[in-house]
C-alpha atoms as a PDB file:
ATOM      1  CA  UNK A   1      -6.856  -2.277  44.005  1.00  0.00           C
ATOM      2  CA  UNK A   2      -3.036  -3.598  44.796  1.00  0.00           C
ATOM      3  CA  UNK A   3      -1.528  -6.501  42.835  1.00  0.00           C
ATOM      4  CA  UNK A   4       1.814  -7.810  44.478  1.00  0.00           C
ATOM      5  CA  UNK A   5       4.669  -9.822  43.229  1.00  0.00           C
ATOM      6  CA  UNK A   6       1.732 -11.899  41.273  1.00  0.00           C
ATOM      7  CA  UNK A   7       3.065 -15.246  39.263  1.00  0.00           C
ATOM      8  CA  UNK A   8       0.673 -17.495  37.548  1.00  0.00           C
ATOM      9  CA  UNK A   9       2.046 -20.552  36.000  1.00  0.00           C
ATOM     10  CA  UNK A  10      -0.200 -23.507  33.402  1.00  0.00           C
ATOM     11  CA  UNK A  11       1.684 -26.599  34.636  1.00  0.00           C
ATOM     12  CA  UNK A  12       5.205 -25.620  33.402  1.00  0.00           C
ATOM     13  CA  UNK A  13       4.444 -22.363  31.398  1.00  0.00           C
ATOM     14  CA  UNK A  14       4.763 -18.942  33.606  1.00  0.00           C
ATOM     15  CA  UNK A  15       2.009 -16.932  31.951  1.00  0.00           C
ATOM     16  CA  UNK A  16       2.776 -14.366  34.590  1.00  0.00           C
ATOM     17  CA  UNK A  17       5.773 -12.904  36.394  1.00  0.00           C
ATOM     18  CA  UNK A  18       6.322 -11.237  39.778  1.00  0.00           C
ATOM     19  CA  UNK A  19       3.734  -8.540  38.382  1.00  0.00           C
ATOM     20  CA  UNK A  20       2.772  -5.451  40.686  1.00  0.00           C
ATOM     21  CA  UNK A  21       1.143  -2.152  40.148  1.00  0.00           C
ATOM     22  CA  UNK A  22      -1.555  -0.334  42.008  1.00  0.00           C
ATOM     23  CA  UNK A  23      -5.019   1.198  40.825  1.00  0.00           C
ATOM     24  CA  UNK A  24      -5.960   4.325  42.972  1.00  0.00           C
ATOM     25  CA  UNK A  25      -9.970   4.894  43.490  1.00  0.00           C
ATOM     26  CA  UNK A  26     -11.188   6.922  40.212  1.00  0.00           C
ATOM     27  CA  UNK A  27      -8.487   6.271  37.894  1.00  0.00           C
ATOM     28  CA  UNK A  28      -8.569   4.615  34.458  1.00  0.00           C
ATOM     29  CA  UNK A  29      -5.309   2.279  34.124  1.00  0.00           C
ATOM     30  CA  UNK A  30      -4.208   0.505  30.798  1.00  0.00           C
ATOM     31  CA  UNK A  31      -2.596  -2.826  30.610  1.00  0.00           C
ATOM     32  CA  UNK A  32      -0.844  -3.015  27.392  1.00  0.00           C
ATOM     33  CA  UNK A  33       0.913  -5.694  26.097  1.00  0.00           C
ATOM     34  CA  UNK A  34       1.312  -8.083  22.669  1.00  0.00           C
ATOM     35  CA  UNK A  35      -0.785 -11.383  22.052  1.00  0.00           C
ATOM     36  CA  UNK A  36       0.717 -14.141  25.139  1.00  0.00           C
ATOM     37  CA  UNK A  37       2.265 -10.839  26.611  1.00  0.00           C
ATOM     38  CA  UNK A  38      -0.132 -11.988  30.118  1.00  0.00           C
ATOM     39  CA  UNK A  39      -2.697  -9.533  30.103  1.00  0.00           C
ATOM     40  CA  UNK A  40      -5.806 -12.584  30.102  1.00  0.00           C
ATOM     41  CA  UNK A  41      -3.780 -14.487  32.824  1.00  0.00           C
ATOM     42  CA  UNK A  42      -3.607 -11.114  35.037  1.00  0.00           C
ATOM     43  CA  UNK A  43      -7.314 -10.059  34.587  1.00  0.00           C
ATOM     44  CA  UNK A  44      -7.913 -13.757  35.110  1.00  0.00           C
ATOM     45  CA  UNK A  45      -6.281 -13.841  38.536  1.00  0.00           C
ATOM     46  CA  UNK A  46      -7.662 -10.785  39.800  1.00  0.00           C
ATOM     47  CA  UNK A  47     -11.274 -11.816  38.643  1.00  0.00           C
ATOM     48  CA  UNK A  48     -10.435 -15.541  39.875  1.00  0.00           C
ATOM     49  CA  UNK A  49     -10.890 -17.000  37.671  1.00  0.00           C
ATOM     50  CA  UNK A  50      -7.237 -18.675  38.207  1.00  0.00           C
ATOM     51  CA  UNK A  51      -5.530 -19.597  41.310  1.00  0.00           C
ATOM     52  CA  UNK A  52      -2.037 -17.723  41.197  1.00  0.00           C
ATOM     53  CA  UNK A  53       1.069 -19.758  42.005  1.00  0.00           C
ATOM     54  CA  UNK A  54       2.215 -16.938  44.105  1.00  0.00           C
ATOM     55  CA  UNK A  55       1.602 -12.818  44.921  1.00  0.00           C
ATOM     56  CA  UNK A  56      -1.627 -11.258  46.487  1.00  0.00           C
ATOM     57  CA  UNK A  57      -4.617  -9.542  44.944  1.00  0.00           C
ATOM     58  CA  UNK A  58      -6.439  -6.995  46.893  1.00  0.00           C
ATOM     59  CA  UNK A  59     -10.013  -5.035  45.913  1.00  0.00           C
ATOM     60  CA  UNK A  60     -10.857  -2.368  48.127  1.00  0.00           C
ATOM     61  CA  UNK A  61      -8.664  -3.977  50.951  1.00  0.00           C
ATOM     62  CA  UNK A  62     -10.107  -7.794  50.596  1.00  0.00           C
ATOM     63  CA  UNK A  63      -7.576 -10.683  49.550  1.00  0.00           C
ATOM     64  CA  UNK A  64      -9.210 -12.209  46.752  1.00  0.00           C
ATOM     65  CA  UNK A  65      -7.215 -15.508  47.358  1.00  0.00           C
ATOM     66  CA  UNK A  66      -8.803 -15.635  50.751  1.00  0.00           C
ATOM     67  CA  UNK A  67     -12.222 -14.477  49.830  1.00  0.00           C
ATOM     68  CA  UNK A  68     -13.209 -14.827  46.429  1.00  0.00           C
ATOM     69  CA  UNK A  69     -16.920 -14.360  46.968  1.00  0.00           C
ATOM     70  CA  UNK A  70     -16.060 -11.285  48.722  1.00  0.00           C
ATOM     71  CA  UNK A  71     -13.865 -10.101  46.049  1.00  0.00           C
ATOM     72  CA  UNK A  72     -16.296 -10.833  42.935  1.00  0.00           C
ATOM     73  CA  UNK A  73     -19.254  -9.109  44.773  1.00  0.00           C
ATOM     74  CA  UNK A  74     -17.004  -5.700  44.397  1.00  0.00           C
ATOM     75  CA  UNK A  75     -16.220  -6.446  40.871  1.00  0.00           C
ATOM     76  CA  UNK A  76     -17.442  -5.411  37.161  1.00  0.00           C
ATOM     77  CA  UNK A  77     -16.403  -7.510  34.266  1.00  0.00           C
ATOM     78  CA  UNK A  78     -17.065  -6.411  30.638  1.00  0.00           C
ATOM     79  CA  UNK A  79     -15.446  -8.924  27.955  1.00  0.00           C
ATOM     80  CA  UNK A  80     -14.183  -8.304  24.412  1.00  0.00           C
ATOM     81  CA  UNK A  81     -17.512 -10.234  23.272  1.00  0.00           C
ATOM     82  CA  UNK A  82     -20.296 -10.604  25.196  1.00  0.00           C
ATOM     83  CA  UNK A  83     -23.149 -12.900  25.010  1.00  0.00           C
ATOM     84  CA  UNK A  84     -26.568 -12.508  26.407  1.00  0.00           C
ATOM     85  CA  UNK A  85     -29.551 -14.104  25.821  1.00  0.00           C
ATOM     86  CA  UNK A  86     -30.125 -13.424  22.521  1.00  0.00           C
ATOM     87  CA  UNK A  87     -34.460 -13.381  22.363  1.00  0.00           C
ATOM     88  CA  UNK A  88     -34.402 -11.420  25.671  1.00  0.00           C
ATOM     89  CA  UNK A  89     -35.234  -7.656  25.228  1.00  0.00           C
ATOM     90  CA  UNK A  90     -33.059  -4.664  26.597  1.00  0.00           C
ATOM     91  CA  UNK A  91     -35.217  -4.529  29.949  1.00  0.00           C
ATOM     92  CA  UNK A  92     -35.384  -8.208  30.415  1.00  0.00           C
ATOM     93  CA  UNK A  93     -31.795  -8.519  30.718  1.00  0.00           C
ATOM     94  CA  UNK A  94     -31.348  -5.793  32.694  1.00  0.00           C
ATOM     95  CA  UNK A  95     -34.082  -6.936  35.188  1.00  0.00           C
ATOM     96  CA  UNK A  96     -32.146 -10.528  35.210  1.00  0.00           C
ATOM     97  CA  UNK A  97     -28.608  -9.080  35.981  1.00  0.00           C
ATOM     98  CA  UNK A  98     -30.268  -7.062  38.784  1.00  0.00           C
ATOM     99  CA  UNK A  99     -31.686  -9.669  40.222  1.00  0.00           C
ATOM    100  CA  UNK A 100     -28.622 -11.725  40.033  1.00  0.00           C
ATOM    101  CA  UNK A 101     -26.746  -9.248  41.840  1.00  0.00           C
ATOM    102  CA  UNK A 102     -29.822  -8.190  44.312  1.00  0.00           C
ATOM    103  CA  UNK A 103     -30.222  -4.808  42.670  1.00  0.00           C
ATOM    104  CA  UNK A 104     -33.980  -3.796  43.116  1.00  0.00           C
ATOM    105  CA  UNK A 105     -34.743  -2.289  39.348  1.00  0.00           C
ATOM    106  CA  UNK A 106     -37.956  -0.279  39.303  1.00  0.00           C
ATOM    107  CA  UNK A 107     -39.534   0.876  35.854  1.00  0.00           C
ATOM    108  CA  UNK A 108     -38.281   4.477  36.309  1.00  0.00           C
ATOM    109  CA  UNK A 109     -34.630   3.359  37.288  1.00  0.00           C
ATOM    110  CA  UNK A 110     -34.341   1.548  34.301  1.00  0.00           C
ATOM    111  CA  UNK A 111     -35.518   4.094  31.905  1.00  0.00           C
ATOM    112  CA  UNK A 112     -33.139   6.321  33.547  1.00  0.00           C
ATOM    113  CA  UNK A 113     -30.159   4.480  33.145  1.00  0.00           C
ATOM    114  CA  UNK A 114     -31.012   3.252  29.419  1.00  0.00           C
ATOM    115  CA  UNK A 115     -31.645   6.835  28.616  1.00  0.00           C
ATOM    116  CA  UNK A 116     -28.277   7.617  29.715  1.00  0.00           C
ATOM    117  CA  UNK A 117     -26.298   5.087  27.522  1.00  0.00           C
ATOM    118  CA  UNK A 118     -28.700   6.153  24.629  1.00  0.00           C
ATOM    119  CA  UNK A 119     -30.866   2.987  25.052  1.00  0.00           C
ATOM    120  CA  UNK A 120     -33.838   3.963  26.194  1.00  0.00           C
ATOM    121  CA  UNK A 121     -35.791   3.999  22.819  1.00  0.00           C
ATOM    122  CA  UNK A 122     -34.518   0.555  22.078  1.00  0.00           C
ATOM    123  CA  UNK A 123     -35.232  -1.264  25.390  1.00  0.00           C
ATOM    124  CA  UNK A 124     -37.695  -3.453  24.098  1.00  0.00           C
ATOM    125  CA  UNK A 125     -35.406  -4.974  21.096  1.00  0.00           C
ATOM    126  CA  UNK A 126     -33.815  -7.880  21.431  1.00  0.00           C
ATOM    127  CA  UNK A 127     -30.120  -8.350  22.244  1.00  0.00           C
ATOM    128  CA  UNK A 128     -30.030 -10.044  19.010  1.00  0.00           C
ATOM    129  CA  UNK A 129     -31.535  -6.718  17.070  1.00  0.00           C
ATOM    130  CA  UNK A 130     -28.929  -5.114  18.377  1.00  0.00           C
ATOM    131  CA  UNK A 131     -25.492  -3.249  16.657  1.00  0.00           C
ATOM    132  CA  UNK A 132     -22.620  -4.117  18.278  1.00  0.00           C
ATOM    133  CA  UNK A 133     -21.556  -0.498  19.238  1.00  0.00           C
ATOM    134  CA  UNK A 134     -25.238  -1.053  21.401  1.00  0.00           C
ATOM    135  CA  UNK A 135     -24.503  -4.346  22.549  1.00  0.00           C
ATOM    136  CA  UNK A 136     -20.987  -3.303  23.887  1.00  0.00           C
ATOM    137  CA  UNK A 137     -23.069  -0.196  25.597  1.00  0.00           C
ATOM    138  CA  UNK A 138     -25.332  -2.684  27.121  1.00  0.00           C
ATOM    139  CA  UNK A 139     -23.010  -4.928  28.384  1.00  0.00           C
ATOM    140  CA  UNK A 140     -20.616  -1.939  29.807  1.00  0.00           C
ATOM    141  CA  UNK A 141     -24.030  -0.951  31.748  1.00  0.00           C
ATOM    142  CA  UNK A 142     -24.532  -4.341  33.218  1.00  0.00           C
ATOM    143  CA  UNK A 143     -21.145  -4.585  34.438  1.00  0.00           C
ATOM    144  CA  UNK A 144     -21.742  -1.775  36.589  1.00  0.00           C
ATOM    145  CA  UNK A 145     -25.164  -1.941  37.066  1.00  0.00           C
ATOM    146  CA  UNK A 146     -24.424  -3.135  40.935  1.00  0.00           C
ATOM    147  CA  UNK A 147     -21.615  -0.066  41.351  1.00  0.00           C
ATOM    148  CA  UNK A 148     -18.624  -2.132  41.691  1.00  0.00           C
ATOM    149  CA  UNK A 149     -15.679  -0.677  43.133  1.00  0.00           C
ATOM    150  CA  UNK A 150     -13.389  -1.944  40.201  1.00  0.00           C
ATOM    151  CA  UNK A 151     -14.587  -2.538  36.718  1.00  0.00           C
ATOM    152  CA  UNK A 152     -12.355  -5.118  34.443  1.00  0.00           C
ATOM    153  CA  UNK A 153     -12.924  -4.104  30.776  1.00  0.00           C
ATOM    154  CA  UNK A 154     -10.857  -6.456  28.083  1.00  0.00           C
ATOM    155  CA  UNK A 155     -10.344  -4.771  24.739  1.00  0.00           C
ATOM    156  CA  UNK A 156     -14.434  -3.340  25.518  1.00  0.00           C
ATOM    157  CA  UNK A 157     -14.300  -1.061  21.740  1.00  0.00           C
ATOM    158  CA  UNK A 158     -12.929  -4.029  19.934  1.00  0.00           C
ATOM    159  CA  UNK A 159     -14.148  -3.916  16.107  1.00  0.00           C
ATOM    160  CA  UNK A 160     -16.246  -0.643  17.135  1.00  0.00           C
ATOM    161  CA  UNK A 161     -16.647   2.271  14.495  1.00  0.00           C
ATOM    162  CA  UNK A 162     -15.389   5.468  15.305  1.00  0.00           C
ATOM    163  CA  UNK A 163     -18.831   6.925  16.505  1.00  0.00           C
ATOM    164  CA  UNK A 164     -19.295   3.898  18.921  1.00  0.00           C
ATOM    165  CA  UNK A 165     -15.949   4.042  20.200  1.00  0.00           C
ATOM    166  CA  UNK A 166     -15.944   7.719  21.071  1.00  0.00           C
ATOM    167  CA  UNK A 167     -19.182   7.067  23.042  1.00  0.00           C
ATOM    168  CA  UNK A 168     -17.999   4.113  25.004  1.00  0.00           C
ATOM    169  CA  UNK A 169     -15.159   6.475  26.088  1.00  0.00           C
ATOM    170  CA  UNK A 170     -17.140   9.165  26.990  1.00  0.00           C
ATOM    171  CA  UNK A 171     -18.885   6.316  29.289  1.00  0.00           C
ATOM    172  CA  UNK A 172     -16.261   4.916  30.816  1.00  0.00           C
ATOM    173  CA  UNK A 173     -14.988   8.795  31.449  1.00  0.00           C
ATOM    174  CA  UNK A 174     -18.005   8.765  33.142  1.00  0.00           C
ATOM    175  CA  UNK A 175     -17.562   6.099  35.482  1.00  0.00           C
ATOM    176  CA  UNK A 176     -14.326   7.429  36.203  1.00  0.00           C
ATOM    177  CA  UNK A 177     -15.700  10.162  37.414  1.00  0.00           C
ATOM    178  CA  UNK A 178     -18.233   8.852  39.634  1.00  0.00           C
ATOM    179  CA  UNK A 179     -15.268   6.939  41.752  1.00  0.00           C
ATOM    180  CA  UNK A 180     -15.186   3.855  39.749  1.00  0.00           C
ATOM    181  CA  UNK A 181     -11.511   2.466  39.624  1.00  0.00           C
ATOM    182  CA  UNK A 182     -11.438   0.873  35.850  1.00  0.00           C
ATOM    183  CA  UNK A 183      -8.775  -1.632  34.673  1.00  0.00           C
ATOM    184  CA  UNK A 184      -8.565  -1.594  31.085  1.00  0.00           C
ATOM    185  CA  UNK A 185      -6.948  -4.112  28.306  1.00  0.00           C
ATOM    186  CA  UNK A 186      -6.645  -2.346  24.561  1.00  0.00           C
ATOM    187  CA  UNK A 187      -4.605  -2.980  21.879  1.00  0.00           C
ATOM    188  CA  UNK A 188      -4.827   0.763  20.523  1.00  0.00           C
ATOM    189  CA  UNK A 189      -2.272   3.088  21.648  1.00  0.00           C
ATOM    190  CA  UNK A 190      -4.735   5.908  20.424  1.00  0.00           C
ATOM    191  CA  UNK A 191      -7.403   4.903  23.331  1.00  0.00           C
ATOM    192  CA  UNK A 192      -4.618   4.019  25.895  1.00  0.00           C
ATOM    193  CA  UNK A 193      -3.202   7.492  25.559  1.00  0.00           C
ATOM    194  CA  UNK A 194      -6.630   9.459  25.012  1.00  0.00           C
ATOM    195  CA  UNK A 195      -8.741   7.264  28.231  1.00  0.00           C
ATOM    196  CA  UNK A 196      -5.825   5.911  30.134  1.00  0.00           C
ATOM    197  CA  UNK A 197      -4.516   7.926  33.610  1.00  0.00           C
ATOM    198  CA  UNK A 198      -1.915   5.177  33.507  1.00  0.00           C
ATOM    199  CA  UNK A 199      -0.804   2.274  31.760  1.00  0.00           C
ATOM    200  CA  UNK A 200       1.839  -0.485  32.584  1.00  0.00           C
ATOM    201  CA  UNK A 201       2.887  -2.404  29.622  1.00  0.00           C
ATOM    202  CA  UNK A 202       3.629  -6.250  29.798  1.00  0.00           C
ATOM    203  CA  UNK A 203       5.220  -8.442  27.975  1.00  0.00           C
ATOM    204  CA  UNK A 204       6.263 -12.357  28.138  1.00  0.00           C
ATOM    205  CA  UNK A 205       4.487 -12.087  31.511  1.00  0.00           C
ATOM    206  CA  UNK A 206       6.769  -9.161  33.204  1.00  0.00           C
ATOM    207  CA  UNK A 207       6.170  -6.143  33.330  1.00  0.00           C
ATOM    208  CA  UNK A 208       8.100  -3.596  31.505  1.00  0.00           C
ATOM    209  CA  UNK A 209       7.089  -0.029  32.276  1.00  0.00           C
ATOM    210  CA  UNK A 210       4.647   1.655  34.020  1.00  0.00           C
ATOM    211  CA  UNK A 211       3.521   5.374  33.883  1.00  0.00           C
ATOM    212  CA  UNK A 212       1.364   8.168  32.647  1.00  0.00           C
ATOM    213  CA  UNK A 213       1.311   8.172  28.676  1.00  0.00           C
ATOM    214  CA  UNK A 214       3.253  11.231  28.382  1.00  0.00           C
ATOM    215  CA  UNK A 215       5.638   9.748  31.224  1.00  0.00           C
ATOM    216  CA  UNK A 216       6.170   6.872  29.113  1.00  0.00           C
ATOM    217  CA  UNK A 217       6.995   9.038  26.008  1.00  0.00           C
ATOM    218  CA  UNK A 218       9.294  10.909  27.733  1.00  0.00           C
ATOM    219  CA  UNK A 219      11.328   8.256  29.611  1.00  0.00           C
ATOM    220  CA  UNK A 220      11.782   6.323  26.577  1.00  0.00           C
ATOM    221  CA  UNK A 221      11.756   8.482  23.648  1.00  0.00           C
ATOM    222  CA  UNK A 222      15.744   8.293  23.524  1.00  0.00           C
ATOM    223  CA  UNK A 223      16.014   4.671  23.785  1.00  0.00           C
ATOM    224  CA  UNK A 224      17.054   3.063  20.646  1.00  0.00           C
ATOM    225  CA  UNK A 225      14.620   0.502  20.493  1.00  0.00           C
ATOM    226  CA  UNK A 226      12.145   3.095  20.032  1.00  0.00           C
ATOM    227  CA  UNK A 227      13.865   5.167  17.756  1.00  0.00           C
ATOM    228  CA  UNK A 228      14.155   2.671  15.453  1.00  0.00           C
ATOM    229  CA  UNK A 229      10.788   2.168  14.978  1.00  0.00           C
ATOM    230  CA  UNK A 230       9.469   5.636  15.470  1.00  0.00           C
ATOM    231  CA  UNK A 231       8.123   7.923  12.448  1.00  0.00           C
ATOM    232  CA  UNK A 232       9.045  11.272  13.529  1.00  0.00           C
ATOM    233  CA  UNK A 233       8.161  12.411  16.763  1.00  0.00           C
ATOM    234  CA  UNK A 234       7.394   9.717  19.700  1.00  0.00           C
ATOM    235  CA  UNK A 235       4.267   8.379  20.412  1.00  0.00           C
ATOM    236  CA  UNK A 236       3.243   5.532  22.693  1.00  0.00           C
ATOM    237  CA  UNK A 237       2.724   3.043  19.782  1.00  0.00           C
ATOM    238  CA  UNK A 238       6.174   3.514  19.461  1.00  0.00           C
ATOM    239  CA  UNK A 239       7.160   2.984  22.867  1.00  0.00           C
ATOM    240  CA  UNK A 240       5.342  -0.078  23.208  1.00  0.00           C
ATOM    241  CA  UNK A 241       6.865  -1.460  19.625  1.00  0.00           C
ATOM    242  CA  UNK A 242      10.192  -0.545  20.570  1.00  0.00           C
ATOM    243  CA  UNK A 243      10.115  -2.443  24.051  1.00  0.00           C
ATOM    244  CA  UNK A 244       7.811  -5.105  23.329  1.00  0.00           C
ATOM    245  CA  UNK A 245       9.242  -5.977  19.720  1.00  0.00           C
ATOM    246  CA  UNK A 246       8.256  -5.736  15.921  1.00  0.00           C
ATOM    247  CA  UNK A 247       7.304  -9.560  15.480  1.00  0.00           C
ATOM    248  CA  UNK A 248       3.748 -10.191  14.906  1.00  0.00           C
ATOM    249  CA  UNK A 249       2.109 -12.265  17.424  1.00  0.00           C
ATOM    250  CA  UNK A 250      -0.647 -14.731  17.037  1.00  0.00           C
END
């Protein structure tokens, strides 16, 4: 997936500026950035969801400008929140999904893949019933339940415990290893530096930096921005605080 010189713009706000950066096939790259930093717009765009002022979006090769239905039908989106039906069962919304995306689901196929996001003993609760460390596992699955070549996940362990957050990694580790290219929003440094291959951070819609974790660390570790804020030795939260800024966004 390629993003070039993309600019989105709300009537006289720039939400996005001249942004580009590249996501090989199987990697896991983080966009990091502050609240407003452009993150949303940028997913938005690529998903589109929004019609960029300017710049070019490309999935597997396809302009997603020029063919948007083309574009969508290789793409996986898992929100911060998501929302199914909330008196459907486990197996009815995976039958639904699959049928929405023309992905014959027989019995056995979807005991399988329940059984491998530990939600095969639950598939006849509710989504309702359901913890949110299992709905974020269900939702993950039927973002990729059609194999898309790149899966958009936005903040996906959001207000998970621990145990449920160290299992949705494992999964999306998972994914990355099957060939899925995964584009990934988080505002914790800890899961940008342990799941990440890469991550670009962004802020006021530009982009600042863009590297491996430890890259990042080591190219900026001497700036003075980040040794300002740093507590002994450099980390990434420290990185992004010193280049992004201290003030708490809303």
């Amino acid at each position: 997936m390629q993003v070039d010189d993309l600019t989105v713009a709300y009537q006289q706000r720039t939400a996005v500026r001249g942004v580009s950066f590249e996501i090989e096939r199987g990697e896991i790259f983080g966009l990091l950035g502050p609240n407003g930093a452009g993150k949303t717009s940028t997913l938005s765009a690529i998903e589109g969801l929004v019609k960029p002022r300017s710049g070019q979006v490309l999935v597997d090769g396809v302009d997603a400008r020029k063919n948007p239905l083309d574009t969508k039908a290789r793409l996986g989106v898992q929100l911060q929140t998501s929302s199914f039906q909330p008196e459907l069962s486990i197996e009815q919304i995976a039958r639904l999904y699959g049928g929405l995306y023309g992905v014959r689901l027989t019995r056995d196929r979807i005991a399988d893949s329940l059984q491998a996001i530990g939600l095969e003993e639950d598939r006849g609760k509710r989504f309702k019933q359901l913890s949110g460390g299992q709905q974020q596992r269900l939702a993950l699955h039927i973002a990729t339940i059609h194999d898309p070549l790149l899966l958009l996940l936005d903040e996906p362990t959001a207000g998970l415990d621990p145990q449920s957050r160290r299992g949705l990694w494992r999964r999306i580790e998972q994914l990355r290893g099957e060939g899925s290219s995964i584009l990934l929003t988080t505002h914790s440094m800890e899961e940008a530096q342990a799941v990440c291959d890469r991550v670009a951070i962004i802020d006021h819609g530009t982009l600042l930096t863009l590297g491996t974790p430890a890259d990042l660390i080591a190219k900026h570790q001497n700036d003075p921005r980040v040794l300002e804020v740093a507590h002994g030795a450099v980390t990434l939260e420290d990185v992004f605080i010193g280049l992004t800024g201290s003030e708490i966004r809303d």
